[in-house]
C-alpha atoms as a PDB file:
ATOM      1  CA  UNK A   1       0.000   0.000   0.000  1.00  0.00           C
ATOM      2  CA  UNK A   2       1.290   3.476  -0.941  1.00  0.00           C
ATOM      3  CA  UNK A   3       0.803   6.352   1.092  1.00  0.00           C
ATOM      4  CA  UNK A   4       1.686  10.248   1.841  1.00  0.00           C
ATOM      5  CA  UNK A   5       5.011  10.568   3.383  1.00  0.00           C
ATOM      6  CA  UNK A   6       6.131  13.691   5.235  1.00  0.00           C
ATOM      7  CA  UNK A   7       7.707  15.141   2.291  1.00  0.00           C
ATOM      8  CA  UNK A   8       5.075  17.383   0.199  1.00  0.00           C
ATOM      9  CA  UNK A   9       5.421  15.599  -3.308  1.00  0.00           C
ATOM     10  CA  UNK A  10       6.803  12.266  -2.975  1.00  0.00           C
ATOM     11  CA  UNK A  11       5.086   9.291  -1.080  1.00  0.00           C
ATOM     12  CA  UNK A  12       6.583   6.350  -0.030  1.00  0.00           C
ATOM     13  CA  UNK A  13       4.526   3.246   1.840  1.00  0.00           C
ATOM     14  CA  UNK A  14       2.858   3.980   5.664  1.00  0.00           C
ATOM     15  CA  UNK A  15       3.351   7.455   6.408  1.00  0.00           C
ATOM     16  CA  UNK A  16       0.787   9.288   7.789  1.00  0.00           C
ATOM     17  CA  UNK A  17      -1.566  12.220   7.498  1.00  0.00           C
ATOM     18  CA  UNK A  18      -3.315  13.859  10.096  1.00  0.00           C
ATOM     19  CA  UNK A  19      -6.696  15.467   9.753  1.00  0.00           C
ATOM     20  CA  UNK A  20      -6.180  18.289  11.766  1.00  0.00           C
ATOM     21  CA  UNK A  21      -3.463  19.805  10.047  1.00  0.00           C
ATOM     22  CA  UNK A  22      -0.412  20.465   8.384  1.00  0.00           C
ATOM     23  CA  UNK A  23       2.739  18.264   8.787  1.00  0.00           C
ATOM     24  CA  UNK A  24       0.940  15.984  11.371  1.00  0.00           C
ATOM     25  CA  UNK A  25       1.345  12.750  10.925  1.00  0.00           C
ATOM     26  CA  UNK A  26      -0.748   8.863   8.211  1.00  0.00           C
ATOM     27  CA  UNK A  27      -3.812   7.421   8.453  1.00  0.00           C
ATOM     28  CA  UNK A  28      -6.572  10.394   8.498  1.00  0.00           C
ATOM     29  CA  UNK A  29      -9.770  10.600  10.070  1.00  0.00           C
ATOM     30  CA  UNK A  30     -13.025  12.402   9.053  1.00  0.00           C
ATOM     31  CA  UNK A  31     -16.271  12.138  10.026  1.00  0.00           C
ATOM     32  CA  UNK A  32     -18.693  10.497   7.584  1.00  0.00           C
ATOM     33  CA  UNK A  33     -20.975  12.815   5.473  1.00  0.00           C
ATOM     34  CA  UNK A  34     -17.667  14.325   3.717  1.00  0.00           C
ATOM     35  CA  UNK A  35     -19.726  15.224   0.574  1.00  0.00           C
ATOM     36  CA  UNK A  36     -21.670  17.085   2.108  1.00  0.00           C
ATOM     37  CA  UNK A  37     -21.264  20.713  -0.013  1.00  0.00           C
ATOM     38  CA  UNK A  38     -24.299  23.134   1.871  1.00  0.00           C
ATOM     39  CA  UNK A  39     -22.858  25.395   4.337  1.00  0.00           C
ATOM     40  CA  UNK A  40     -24.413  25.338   7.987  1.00  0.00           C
ATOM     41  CA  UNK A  41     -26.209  28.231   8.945  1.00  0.00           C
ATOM     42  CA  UNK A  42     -25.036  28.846  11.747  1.00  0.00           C
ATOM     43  CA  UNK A  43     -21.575  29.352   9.806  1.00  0.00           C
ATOM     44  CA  UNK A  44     -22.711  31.375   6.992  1.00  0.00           C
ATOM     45  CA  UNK A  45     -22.546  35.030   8.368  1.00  0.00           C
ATOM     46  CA  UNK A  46     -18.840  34.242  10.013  1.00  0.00           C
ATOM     47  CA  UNK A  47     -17.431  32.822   6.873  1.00  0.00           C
ATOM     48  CA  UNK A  48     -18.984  35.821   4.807  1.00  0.00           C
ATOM     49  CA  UNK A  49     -17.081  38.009   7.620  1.00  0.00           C
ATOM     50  CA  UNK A  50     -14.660  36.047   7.254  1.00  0.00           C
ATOM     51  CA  UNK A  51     -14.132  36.595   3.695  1.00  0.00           C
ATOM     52  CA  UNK A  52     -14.754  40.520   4.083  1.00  0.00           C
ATOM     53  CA  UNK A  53     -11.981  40.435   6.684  1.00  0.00           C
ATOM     54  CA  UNK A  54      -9.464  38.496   4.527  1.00  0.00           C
ATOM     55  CA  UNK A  55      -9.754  40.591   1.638  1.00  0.00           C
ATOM     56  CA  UNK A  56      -9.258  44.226   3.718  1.00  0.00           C
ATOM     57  CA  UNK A  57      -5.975  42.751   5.380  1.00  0.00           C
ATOM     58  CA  UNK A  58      -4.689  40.874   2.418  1.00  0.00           C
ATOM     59  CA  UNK A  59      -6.133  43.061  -0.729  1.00  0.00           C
ATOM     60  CA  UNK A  60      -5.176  42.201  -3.861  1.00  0.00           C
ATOM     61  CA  UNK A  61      -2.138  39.832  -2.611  1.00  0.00           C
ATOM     62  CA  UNK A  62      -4.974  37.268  -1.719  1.00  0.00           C
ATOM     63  CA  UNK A  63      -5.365  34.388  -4.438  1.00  0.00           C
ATOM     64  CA  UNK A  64      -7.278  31.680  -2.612  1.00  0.00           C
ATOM     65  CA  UNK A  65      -9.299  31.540   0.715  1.00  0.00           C
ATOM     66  CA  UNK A  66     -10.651  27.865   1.476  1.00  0.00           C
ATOM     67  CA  UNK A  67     -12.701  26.255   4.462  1.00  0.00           C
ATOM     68  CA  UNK A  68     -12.211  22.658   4.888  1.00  0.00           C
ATOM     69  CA  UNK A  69     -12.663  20.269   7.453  1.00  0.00           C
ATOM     70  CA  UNK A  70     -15.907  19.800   9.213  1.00  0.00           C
ATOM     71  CA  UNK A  71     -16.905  23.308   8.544  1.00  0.00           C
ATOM     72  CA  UNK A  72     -16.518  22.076   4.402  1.00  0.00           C
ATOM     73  CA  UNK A  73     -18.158  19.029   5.145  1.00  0.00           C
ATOM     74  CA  UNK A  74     -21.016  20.583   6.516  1.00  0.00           C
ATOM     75  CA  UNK A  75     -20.836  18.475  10.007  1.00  0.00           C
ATOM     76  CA  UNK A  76     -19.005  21.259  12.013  1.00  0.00           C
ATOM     77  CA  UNK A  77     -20.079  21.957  16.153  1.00  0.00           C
ATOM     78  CA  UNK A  78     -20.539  25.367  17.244  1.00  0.00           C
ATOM     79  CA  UNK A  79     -16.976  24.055  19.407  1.00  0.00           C
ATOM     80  CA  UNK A  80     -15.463  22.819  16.133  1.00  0.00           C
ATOM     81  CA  UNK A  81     -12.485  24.853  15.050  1.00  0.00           C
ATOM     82  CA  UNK A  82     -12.840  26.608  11.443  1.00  0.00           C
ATOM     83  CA  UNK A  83     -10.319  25.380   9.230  1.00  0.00           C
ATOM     84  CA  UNK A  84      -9.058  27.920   6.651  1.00  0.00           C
ATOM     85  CA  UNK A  85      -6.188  27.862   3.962  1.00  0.00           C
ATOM     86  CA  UNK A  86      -5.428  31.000   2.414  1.00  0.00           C
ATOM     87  CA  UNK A  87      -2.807  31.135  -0.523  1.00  0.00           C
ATOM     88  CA  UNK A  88      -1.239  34.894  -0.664  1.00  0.00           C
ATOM     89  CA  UNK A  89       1.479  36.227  -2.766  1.00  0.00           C
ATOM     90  CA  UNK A  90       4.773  38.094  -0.783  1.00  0.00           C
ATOM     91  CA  UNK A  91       4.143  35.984   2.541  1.00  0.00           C
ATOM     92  CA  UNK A  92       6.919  36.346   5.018  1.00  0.00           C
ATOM     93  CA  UNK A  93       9.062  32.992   5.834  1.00  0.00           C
ATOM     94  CA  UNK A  94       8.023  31.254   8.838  1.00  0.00           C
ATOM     95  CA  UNK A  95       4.741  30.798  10.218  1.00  0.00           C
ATOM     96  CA  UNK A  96       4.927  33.247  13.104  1.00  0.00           C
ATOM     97  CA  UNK A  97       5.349  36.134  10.650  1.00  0.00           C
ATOM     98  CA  UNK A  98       2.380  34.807   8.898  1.00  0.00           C
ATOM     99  CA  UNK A  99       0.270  34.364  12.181  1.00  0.00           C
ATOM    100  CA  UNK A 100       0.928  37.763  13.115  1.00  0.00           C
ATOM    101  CA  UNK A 101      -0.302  39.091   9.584  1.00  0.00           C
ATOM    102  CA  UNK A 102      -3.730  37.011   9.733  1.00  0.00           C
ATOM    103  CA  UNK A 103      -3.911  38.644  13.595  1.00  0.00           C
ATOM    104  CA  UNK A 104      -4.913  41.795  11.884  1.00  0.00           C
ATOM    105  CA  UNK A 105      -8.328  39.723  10.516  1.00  0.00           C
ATOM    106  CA  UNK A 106      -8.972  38.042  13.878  1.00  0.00           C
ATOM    107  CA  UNK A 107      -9.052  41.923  15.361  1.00  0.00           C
ATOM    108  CA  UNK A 108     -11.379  43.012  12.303  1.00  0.00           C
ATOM    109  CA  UNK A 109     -13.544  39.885  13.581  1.00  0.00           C
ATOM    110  CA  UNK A 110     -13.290  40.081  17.655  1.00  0.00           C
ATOM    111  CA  UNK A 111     -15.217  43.852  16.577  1.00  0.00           C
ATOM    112  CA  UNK A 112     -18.084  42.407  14.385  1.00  0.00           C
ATOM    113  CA  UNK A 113     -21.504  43.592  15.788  1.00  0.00           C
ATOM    114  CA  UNK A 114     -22.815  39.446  15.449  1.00  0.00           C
ATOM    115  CA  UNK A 115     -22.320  38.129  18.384  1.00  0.00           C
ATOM    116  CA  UNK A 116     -21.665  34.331  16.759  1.00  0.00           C
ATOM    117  CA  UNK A 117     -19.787  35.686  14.436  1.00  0.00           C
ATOM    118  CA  UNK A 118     -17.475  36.721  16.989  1.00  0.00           C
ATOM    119  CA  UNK A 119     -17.742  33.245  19.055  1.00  0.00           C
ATOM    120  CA  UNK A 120     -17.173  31.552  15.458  1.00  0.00           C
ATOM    121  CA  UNK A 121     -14.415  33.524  14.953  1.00  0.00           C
ATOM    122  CA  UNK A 122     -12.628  32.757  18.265  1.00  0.00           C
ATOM    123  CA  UNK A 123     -11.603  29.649  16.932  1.00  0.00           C
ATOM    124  CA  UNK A 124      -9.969  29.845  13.549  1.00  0.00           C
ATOM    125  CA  UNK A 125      -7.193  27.562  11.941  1.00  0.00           C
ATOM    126  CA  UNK A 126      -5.608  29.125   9.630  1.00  0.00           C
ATOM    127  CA  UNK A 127      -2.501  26.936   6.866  1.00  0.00           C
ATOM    128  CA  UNK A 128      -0.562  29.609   4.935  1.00  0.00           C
ATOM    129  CA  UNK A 129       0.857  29.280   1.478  1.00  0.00           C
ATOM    130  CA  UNK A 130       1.931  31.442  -1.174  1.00  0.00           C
ATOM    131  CA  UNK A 131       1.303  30.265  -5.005  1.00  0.00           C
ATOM    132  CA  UNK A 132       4.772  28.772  -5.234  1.00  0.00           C
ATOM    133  CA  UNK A 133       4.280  26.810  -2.355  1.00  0.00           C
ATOM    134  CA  UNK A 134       0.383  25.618  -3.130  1.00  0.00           C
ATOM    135  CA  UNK A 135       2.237  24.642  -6.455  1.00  0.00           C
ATOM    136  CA  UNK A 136       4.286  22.333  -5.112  1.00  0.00           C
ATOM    137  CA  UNK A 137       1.392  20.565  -3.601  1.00  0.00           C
ATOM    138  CA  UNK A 138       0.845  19.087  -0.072  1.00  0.00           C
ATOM    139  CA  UNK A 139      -0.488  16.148   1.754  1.00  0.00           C
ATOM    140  CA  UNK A 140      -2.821  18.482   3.370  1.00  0.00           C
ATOM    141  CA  UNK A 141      -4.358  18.873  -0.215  1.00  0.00           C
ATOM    142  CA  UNK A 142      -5.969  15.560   0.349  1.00  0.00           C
ATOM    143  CA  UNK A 143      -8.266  16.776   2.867  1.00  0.00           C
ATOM    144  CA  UNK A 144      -9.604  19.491   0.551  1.00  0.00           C
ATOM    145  CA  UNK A 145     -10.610  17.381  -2.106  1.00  0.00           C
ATOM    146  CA  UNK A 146     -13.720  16.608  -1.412  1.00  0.00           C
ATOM    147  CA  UNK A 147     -14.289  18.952   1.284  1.00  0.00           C
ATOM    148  CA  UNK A 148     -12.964  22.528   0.306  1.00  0.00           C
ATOM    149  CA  UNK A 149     -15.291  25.430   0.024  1.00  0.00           C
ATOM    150  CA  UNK A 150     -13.630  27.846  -1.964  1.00  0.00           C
ATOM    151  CA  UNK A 151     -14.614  31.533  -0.410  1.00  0.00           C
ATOM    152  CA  UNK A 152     -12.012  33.167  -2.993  1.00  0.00           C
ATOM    153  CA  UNK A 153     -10.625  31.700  -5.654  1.00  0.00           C
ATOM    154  CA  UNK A 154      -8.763  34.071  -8.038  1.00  0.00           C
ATOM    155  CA  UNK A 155      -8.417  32.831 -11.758  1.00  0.00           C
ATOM    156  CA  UNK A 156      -9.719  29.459 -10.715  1.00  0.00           C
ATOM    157  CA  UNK A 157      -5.509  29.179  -9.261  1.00  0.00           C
ATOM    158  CA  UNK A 158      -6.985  26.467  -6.250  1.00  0.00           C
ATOM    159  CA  UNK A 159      -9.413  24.871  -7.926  1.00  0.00           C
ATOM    160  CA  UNK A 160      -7.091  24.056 -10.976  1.00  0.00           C
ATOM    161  CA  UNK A 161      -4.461  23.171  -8.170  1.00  0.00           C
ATOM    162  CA  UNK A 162      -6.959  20.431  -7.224  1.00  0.00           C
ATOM    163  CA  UNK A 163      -8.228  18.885 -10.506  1.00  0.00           C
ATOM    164  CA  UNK A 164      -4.731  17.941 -10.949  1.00  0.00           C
ATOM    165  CA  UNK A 165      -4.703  16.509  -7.791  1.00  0.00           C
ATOM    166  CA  UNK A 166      -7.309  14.365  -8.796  1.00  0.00           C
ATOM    167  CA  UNK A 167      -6.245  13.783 -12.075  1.00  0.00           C
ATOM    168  CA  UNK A 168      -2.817  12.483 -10.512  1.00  0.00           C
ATOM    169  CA  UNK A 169      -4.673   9.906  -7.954  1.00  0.00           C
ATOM    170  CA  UNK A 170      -6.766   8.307 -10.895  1.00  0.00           C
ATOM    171  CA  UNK A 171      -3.202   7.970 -12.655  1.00  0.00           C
ATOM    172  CA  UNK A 172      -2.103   6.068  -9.245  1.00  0.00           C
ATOM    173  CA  UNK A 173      -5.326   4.191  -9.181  1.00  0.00           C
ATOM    174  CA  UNK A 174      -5.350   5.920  -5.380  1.00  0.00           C
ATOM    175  CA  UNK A 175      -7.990   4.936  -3.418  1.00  0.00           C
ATOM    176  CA  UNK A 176     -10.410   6.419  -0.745  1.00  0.00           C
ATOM    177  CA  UNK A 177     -10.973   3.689   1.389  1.00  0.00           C
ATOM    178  CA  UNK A 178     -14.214   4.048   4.233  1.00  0.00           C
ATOM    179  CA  UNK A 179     -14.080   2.122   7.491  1.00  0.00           C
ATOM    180  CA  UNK A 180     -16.976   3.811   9.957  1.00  0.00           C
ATOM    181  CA  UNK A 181     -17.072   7.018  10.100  1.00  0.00           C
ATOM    182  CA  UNK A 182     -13.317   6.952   9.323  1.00  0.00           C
ATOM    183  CA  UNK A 183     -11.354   7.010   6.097  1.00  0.00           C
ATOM    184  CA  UNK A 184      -8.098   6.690   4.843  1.00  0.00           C
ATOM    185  CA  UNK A 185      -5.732   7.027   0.975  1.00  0.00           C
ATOM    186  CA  UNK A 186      -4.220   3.987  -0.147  1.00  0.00           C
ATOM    187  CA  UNK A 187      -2.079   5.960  -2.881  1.00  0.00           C
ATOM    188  CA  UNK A 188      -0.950   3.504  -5.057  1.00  0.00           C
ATOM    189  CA  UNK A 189      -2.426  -0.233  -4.307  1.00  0.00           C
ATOM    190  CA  UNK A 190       0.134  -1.757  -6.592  1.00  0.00           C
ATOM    191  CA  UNK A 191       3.204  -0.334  -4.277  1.00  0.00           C
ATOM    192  CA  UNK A 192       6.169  -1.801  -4.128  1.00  0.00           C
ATOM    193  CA  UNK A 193       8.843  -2.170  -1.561  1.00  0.00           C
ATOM    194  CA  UNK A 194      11.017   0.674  -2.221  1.00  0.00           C
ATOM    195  CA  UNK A 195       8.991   2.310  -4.457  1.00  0.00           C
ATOM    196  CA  UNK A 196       9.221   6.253  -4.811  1.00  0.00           C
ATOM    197  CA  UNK A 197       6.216   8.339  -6.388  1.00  0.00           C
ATOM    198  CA  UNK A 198       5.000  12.039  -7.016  1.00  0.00           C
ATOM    199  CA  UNK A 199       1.645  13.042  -6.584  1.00  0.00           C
END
């Protein structure tokens, strides 16, 4: 069995991907009821403020802002974090920089006149890229698949990013495999010992 290594392009057999995040471990867990694609209402004001938010701090340096996760799927808690990617050219290196950026929209937020669009907000998870980076793909990218909800997508740069994702696991033969309400990739059923592969 073939599956995501820790690497961001190249997969090699039982490495692990966590659901939660970036750089986290192989086997990944979701809740069933990943297609689901309708927004919960109770999310749908904070994600629009959201959005405003991301676009006054970032302007026209932002290329992509995604929810994924539960909040995608459409199975989010009012406890469950809200997990966001945004893709934005001239980052600083190193997250901390980047954290300290997206600060400036968790301010704009912690002043919104909702009141659950300020508890929403509270508890945001934010994955930073720039283009160059998103180009060079990451495990994390697996998660998005199906459950991405693409707030801002400028010149279609994320969901292109993504049909070539998918393009590359039918190439592979990859499967999505369903045990309960977990799942889990098997990348390349016809691995071999030793084997080195690209997604």
């Amino acid at each position: 069995m073939g599956s995501v290594s820790g690497g961001d392009s190249t997969a090699r057999p039982k490495t692990t991907l966590s659901a939660g995040g970036p750089g986290a471990g192989v086997r990944k867990t979701a809740r069933a009821g990943y297609h689901a694609r309708v927004i919960q209402p109770r999310f749908k004001a904070t994600l629009e403020a959201l959005r405003d938010a991301v676009e006054h701090v970032y302007g026209q340096r932002l290329v992509t802002l995604a929810a994924f996760g539960s909040v995608g799927r459409g199975t989010a808690s009012p406890e469950s974090d809200i997990d966001l990617l945004l893709i934005v050219r001239e980052l600083p290196p190193g997250r901390m920089p980047r954290v300290a950026e997206f600060e400036r929209v968790e301010e704009l937020l912690s002043r919104h006149p909702d009141t659950t669009v300020r508890a929403l907000s509270r508890n945001l998870s934010a994955v930073f890229k720039t283009p160059e980076e998103a180009e060079a793909g990451s495990p994390l990218f697996l998660d998005m698949l199906d459950d991405a909800r693409l707030l801002v997508d400028r010149g279609d740069f994320f969901r292109r990013r993504l049909q070539r994702l998918r393009r590359r696991l039918e190439e592979l033969g990859a499967r999505k495999i369903q045990q309960g309400d977990r799942w889990y990739w098997d990348l390349k059923p016809d691995y071999q010992p030793g084997e080195i592969f690209e997604l």
